[in-house]
N, C-alpha and C. Protein backbone atom coordinates (compact mmCIF):
# COMPACT_ATOMS: atom_id res chain seq x y z
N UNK A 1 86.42 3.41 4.42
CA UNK A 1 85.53 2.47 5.08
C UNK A 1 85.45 2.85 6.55
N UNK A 2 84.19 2.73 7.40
CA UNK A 2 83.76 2.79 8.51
C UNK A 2 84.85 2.18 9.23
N UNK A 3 85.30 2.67 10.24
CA UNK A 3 85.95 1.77 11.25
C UNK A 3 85.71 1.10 12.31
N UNK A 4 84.33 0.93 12.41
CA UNK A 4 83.66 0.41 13.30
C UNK A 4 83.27 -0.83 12.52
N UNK A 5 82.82 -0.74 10.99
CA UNK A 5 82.61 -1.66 10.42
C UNK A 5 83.47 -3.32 10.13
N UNK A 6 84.57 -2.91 10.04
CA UNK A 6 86.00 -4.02 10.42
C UNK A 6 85.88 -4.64 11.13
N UNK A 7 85.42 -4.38 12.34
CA UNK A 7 85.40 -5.63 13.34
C UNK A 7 84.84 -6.27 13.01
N UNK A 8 83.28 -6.22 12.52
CA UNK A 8 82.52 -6.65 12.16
C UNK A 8 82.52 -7.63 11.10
N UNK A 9 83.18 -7.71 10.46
CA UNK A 9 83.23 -8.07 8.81
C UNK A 9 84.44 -9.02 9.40
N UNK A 10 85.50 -8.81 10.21
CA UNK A 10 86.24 -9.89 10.58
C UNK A 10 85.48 -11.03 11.39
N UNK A 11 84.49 -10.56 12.38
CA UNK A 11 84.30 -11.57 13.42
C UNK A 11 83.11 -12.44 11.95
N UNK A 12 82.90 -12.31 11.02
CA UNK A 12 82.06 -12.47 10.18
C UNK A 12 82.77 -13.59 9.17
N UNK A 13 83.70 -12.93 8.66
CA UNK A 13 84.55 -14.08 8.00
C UNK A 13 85.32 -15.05 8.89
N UNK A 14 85.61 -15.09 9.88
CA UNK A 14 86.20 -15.94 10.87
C UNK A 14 85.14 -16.74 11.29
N UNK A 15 84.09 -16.57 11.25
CA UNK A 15 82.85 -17.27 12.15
C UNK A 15 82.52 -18.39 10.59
N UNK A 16 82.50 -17.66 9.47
CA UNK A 16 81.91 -18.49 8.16
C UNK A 16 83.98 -19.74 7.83
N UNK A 17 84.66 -19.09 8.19
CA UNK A 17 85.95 -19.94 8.07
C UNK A 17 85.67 -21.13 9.04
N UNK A 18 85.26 -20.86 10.53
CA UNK A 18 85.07 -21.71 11.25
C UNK A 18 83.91 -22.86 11.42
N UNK A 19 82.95 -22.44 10.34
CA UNK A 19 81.70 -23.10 10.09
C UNK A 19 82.04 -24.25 8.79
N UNK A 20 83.01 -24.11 8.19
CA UNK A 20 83.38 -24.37 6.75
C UNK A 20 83.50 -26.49 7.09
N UNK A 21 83.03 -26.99 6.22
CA UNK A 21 83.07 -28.56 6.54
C UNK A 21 84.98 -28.54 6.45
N UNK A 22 85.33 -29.59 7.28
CA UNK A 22 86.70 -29.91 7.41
C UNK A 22 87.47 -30.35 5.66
N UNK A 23 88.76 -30.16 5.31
CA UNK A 23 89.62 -30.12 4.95
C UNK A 23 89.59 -31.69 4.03
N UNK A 24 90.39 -31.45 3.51
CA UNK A 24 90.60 -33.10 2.73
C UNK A 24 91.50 -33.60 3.59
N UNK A 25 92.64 -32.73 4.17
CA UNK A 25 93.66 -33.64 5.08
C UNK A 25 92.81 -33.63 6.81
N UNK A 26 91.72 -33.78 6.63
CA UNK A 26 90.62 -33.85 8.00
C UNK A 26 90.44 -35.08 8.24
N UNK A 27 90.80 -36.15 8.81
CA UNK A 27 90.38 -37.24 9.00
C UNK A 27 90.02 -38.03 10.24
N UNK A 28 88.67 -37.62 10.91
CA UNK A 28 88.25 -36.89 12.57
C UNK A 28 87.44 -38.90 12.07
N UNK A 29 87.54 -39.51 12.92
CA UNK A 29 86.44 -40.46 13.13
C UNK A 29 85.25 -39.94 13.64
N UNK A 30 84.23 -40.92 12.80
CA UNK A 30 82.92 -40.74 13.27
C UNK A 30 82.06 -41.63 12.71
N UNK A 31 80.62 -41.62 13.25
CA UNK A 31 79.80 -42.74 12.37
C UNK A 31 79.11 -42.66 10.94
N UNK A 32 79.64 -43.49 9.90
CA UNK A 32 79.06 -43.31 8.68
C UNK A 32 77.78 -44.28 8.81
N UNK A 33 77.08 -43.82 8.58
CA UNK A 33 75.64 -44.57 8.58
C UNK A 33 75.20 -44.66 6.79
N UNK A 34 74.58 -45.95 6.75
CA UNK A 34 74.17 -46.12 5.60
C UNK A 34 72.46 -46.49 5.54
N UNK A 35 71.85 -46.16 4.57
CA UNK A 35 70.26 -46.48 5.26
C UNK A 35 69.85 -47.41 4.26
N UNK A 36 68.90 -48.67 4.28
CA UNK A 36 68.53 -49.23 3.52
C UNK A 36 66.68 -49.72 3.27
N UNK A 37 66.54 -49.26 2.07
CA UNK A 37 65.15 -50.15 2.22
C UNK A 37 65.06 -51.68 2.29
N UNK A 38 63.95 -51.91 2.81
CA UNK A 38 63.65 -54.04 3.36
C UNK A 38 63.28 -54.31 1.55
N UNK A 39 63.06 -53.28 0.99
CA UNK A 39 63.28 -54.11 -0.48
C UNK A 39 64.86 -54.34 -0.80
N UNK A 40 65.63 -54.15 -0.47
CA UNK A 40 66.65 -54.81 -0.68
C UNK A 40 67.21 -56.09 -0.52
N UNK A 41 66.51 -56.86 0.45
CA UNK A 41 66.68 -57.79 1.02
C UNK A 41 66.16 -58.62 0.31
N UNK A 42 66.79 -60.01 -0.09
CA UNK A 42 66.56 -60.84 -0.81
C UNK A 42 66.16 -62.42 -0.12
N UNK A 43 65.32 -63.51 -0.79
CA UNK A 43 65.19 -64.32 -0.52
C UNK A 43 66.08 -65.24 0.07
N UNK A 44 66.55 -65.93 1.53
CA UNK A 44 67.52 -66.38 1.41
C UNK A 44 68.14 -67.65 0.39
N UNK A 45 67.09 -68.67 0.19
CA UNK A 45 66.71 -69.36 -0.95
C UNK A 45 65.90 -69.07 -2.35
N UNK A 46 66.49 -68.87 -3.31
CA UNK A 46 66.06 -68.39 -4.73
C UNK A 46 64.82 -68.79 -5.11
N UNK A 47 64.55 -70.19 -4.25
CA UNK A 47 63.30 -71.10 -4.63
C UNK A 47 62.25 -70.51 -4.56
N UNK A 48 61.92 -69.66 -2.94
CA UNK A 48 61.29 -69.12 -2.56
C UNK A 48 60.92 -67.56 -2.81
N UNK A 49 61.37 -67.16 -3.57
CA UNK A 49 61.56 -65.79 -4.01
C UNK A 49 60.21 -65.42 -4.48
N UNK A 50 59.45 -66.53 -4.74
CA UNK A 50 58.16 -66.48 -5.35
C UNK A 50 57.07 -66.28 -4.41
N UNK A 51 57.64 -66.44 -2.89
CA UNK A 51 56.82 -66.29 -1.41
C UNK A 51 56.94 -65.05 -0.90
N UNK A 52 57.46 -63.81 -1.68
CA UNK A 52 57.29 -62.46 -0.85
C UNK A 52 57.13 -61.83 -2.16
N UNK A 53 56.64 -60.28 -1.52
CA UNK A 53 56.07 -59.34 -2.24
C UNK A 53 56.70 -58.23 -1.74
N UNK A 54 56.90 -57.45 -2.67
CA UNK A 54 57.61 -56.11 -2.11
C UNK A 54 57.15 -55.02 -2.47
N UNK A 55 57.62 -54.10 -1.78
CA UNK A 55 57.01 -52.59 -2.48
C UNK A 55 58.14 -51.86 -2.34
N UNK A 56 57.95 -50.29 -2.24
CA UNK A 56 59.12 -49.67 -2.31
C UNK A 56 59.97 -49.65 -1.25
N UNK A 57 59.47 -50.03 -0.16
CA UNK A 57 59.91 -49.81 1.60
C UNK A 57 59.92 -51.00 1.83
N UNK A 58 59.69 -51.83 1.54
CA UNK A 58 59.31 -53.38 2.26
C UNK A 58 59.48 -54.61 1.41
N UNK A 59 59.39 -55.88 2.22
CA UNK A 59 59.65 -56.87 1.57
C UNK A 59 58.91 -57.90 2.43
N UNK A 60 57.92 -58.61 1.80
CA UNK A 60 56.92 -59.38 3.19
C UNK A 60 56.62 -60.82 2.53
N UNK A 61 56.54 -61.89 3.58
CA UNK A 61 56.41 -62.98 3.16
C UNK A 61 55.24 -63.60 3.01
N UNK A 62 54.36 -63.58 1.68
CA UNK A 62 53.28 -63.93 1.09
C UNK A 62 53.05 -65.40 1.22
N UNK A 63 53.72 -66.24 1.81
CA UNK A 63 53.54 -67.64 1.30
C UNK A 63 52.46 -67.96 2.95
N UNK A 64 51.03 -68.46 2.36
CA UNK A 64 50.11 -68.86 3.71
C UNK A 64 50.08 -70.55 3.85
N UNK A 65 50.39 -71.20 2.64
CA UNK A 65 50.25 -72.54 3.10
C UNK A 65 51.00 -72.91 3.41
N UNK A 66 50.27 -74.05 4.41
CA UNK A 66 51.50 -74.62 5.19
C UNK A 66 52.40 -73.43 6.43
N UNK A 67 51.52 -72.34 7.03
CA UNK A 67 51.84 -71.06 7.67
C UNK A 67 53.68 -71.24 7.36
N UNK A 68 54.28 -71.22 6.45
CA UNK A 68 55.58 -71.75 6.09
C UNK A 68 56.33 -70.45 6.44
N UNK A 69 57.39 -70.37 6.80
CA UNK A 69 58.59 -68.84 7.92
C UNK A 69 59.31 -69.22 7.01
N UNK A 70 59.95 -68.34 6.14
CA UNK A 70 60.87 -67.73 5.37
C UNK A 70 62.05 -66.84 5.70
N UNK A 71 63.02 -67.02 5.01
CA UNK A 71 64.40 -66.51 5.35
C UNK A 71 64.32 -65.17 4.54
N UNK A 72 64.93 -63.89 4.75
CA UNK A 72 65.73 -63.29 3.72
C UNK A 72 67.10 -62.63 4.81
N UNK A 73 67.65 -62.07 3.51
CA UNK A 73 68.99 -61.82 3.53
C UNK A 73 68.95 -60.34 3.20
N UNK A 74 69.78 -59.35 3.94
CA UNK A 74 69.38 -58.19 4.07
C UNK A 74 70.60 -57.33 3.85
N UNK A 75 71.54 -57.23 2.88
CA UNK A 75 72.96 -56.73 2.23
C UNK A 75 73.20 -55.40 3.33
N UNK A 76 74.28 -55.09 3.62
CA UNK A 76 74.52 -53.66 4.16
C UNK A 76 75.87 -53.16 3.05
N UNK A 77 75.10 -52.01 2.73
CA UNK A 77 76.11 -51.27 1.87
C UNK A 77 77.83 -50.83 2.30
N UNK A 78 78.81 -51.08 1.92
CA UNK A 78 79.79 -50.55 2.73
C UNK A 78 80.71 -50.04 1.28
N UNK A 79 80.74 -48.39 2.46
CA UNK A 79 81.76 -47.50 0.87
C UNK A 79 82.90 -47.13 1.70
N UNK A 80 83.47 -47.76 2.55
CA UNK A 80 84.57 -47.18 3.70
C UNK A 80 85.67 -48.24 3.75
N UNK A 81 86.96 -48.21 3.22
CA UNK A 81 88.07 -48.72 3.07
C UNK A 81 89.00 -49.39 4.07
N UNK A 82 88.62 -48.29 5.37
CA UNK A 82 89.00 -48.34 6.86
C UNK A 82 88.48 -49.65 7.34
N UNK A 83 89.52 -49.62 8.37
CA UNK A 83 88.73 -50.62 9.15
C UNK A 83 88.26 -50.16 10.03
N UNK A 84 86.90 -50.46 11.00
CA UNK A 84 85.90 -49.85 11.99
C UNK A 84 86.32 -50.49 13.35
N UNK A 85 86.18 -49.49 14.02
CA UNK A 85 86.22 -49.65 15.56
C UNK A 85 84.56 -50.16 15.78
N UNK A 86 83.99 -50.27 15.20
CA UNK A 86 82.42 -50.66 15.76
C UNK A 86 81.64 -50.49 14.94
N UNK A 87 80.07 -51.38 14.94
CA UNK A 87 79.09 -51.16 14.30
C UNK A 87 77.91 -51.25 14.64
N UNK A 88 77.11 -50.07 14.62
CA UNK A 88 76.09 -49.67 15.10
C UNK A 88 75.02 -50.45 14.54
N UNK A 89 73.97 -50.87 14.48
CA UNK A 89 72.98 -51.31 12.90
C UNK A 89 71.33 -51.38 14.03
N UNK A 90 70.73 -51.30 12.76
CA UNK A 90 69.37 -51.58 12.99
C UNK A 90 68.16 -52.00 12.07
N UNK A 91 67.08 -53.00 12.78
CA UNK A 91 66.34 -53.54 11.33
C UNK A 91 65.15 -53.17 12.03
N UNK A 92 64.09 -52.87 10.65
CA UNK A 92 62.95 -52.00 11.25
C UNK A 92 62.20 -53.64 10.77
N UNK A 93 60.87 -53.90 11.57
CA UNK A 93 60.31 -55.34 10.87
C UNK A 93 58.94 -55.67 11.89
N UNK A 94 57.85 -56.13 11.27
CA UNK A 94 57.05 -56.62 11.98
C UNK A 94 56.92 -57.14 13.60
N UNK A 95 55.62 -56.54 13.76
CA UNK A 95 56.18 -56.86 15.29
C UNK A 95 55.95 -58.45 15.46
N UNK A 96 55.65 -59.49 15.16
CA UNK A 96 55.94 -60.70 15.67
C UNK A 96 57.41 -61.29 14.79
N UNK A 97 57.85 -60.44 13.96
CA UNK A 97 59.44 -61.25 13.87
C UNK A 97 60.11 -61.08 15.12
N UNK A 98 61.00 -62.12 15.32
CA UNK A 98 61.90 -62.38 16.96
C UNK A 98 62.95 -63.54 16.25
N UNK A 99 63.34 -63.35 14.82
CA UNK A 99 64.76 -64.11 14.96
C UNK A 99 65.22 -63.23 13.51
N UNK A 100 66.12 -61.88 14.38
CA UNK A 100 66.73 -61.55 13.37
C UNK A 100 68.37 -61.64 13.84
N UNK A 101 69.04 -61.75 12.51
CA UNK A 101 70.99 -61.42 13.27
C UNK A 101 71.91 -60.97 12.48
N UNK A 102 72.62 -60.89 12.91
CA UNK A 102 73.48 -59.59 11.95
C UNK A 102 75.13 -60.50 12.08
N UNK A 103 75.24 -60.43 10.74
CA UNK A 103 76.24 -60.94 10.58
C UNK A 103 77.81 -60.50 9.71
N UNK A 104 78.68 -60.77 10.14
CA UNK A 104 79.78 -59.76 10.15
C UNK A 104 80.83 -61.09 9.32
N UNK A 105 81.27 -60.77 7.85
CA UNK A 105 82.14 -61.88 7.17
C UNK A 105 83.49 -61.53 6.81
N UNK A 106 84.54 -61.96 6.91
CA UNK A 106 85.52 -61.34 6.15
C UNK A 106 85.69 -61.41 4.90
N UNK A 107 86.84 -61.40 3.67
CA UNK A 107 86.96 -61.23 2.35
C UNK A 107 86.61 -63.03 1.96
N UNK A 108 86.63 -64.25 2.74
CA UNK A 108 86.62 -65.49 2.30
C UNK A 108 85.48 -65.59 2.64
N UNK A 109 83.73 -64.91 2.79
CA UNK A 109 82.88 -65.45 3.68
C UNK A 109 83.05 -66.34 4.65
N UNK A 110 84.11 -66.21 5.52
CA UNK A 110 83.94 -66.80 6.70
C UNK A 110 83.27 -66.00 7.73
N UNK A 111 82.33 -66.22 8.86
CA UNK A 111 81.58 -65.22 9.55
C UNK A 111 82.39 -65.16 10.76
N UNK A 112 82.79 -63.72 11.20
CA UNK A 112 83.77 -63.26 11.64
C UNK A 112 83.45 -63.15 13.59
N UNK A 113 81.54 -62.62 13.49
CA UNK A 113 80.70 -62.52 14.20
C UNK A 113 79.39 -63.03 13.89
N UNK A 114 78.47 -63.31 14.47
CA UNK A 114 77.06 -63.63 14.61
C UNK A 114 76.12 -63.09 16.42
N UNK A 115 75.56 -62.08 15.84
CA UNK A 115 75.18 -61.15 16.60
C UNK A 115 73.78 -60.57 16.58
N UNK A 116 73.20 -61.48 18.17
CA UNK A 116 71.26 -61.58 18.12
C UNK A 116 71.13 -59.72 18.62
N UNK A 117 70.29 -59.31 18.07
CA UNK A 117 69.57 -57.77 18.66
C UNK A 117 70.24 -57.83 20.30
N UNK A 118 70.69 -56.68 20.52
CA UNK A 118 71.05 -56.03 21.82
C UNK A 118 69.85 -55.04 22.69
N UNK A 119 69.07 -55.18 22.04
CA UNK A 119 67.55 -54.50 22.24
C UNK A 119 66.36 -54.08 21.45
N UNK A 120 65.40 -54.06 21.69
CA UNK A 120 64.36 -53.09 20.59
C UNK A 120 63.27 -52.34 21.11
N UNK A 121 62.49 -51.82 20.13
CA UNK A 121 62.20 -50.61 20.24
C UNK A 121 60.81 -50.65 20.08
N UNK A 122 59.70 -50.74 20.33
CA UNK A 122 58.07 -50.71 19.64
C UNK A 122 58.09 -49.42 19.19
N UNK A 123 57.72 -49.40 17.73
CA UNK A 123 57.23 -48.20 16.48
C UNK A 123 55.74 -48.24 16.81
N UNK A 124 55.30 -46.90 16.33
CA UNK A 124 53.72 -46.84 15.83
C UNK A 124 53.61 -47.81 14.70
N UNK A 125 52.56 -47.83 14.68
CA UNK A 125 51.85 -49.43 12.97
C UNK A 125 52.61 -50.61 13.33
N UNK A 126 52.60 -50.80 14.54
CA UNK A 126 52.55 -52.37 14.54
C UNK A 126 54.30 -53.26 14.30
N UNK A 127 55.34 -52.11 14.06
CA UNK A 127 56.86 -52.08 13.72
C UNK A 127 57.79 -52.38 14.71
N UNK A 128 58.64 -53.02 14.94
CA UNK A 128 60.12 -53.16 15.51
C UNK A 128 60.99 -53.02 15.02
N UNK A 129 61.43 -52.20 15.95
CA UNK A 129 62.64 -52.09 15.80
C UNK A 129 64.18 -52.62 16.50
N UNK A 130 64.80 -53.84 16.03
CA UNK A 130 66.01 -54.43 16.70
C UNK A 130 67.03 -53.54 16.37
N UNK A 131 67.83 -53.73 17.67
CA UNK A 131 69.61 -53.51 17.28
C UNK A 131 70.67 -53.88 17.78
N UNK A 132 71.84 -53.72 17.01
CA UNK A 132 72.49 -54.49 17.04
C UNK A 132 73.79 -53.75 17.28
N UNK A 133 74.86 -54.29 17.77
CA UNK A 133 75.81 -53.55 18.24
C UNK A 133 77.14 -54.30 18.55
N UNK A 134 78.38 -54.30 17.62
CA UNK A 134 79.90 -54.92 17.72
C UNK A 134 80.83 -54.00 17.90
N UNK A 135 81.39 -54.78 18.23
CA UNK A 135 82.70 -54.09 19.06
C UNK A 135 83.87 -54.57 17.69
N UNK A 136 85.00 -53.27 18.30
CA UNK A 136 86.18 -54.07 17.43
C UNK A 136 86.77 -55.54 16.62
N UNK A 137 86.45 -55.91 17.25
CA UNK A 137 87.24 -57.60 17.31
C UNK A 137 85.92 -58.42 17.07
N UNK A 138 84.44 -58.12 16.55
CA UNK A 138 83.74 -58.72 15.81
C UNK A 138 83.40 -57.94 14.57
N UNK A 139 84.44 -57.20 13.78
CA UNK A 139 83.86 -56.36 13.12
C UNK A 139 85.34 -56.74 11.93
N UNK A 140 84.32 -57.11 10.73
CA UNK A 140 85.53 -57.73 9.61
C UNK A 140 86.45 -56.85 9.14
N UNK A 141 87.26 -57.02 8.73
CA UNK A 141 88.04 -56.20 8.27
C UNK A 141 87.81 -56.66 6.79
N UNK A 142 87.87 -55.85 5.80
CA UNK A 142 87.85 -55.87 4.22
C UNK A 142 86.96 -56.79 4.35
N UNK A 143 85.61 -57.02 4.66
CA UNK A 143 84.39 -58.00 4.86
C UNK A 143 83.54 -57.85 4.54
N UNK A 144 82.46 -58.24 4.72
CA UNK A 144 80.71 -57.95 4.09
C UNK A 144 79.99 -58.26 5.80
N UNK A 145 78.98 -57.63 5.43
CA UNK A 145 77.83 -57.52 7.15
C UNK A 145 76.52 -57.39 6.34
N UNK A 146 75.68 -58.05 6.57
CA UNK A 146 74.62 -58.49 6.14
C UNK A 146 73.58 -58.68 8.00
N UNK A 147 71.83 -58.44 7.31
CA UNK A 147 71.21 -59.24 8.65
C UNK A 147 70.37 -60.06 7.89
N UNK A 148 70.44 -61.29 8.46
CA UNK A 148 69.08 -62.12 8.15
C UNK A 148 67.99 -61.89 9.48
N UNK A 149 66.76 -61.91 8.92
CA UNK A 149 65.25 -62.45 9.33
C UNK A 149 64.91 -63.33 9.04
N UNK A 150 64.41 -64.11 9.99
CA UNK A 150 62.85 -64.95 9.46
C UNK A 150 61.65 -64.61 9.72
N UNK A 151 60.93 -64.18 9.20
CA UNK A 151 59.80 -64.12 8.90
C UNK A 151 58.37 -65.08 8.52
N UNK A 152 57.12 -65.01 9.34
CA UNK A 152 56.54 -65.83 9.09
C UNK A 152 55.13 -64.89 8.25
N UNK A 153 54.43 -65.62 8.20
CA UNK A 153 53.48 -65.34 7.10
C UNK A 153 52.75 -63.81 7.17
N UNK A 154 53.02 -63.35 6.51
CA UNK A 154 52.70 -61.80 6.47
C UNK A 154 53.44 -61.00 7.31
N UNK A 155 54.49 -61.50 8.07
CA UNK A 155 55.73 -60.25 8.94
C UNK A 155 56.75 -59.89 7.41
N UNK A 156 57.07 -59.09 7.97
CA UNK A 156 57.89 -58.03 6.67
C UNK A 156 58.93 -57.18 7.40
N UNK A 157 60.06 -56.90 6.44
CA UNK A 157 61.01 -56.00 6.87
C UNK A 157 61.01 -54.94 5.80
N UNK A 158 61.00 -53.67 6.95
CA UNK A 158 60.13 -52.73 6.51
C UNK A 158 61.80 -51.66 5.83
N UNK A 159 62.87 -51.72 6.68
CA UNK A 159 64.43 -50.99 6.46
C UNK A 159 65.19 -51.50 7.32
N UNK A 160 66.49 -51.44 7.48
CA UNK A 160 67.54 -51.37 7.90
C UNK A 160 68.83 -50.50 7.55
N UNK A 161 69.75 -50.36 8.78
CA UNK A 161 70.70 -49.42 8.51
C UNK A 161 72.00 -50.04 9.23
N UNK A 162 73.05 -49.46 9.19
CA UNK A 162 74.65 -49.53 9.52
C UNK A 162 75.02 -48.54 9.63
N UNK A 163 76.07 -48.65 10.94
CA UNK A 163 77.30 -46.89 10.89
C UNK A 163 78.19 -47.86 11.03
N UNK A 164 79.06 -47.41 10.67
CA UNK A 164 80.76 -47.70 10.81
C UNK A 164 81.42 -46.83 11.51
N UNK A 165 81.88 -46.74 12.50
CA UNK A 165 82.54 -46.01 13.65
C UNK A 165 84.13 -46.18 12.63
N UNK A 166 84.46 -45.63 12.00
CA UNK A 166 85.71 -45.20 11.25
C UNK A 166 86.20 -44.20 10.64
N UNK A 167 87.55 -44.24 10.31
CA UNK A 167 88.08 -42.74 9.99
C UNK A 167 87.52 -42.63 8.31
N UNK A 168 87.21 -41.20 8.26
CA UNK A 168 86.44 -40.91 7.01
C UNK A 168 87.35 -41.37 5.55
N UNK A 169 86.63 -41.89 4.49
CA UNK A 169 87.10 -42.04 3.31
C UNK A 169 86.57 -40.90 2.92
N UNK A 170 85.60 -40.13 3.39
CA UNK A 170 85.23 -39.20 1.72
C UNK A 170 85.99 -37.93 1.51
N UNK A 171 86.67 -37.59 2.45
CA UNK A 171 87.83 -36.87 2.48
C UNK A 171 87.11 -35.15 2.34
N UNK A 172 86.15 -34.80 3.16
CA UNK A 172 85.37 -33.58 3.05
C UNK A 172 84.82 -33.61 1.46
N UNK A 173 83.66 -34.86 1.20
CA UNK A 173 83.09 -34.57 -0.02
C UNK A 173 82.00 -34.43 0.57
């Protein structure tokens, strides 16, 4: 073999070793983000379930009489065992919704936090975007985090998302 070629072929496998995703015993914090469609979000009252319409991205409140503002309830997925130093989140939603909040429960639904948008964002088509943002010590431990909206007649929530600022469960999967 070339001997010029060796160097080469080392700085080559060292560069692809060093590129390689971390280890199972790797456990680097960082943000797990979870993404959700506004069809997920459910009526907050069952009654009313019959007042929105959804599609694949969205979930919007159909009910015109009586210009009647509707609740839903907006689940955040959580696959992380850890407990989080923080949580990032955000709800994408019509631009005249203005009462959304994010709520943080422990294992007894007791609400741990209750937490209005920390800012937002104007989207193209007419969209907002709120967010939301806890610190340690509003952030449940072994809990559920959910956001509610209200919504009035034809505003819709279009997605929402969560990171968990915690040490990784998936263990380099």
């Amino acid at each position: 073999m070339n001997v010029r070629v060796l160097p080469a072929i080392s700085i080559a496998v060292t560069t692809v070793f060093l590129a390689a995703p971390a280890s199972a015993g790797d456990h680097g914090f960082g943000w797990d983000y979870k993404n959700h469609s506004g069809a997920t979000c459910q009526a907050a009252l069952g009654k009313e379930e019959v007042d929105f319409e959804r599609g694949p991205n969205y979930i919007a409140n159909v009910a015109l009489e009586g210009r009647s503002l509707r609740r839903v309830v907006c689940p955040i997925v959580r696959d992380n065992v850890n407990s989080s130093k923080a949580i990032d989140a955000s709800v994408t939603v019509s631009a005249g919704v203005k009462d959304c909040t994010f709520f943080s429960m422990d294992n007894a639904a007791n609400v741990v936090a209750q937490v209005s948008p920390s800012a937002s964002e104007t989207l193209n088509g007419g969209k907002v975007k709120l967010y939301f943002a806890l610190s340690e010590g509003q952030v449940a431990f072994d809990g559920t985090f959910s956001i509610r909206c209200t919504l009035g007649p034809l505003e819709a929530v279009f997605g929402f998302n969560a990171g968990e600022l915690t040490d990784s469960t998936d263990y380099g999967a």
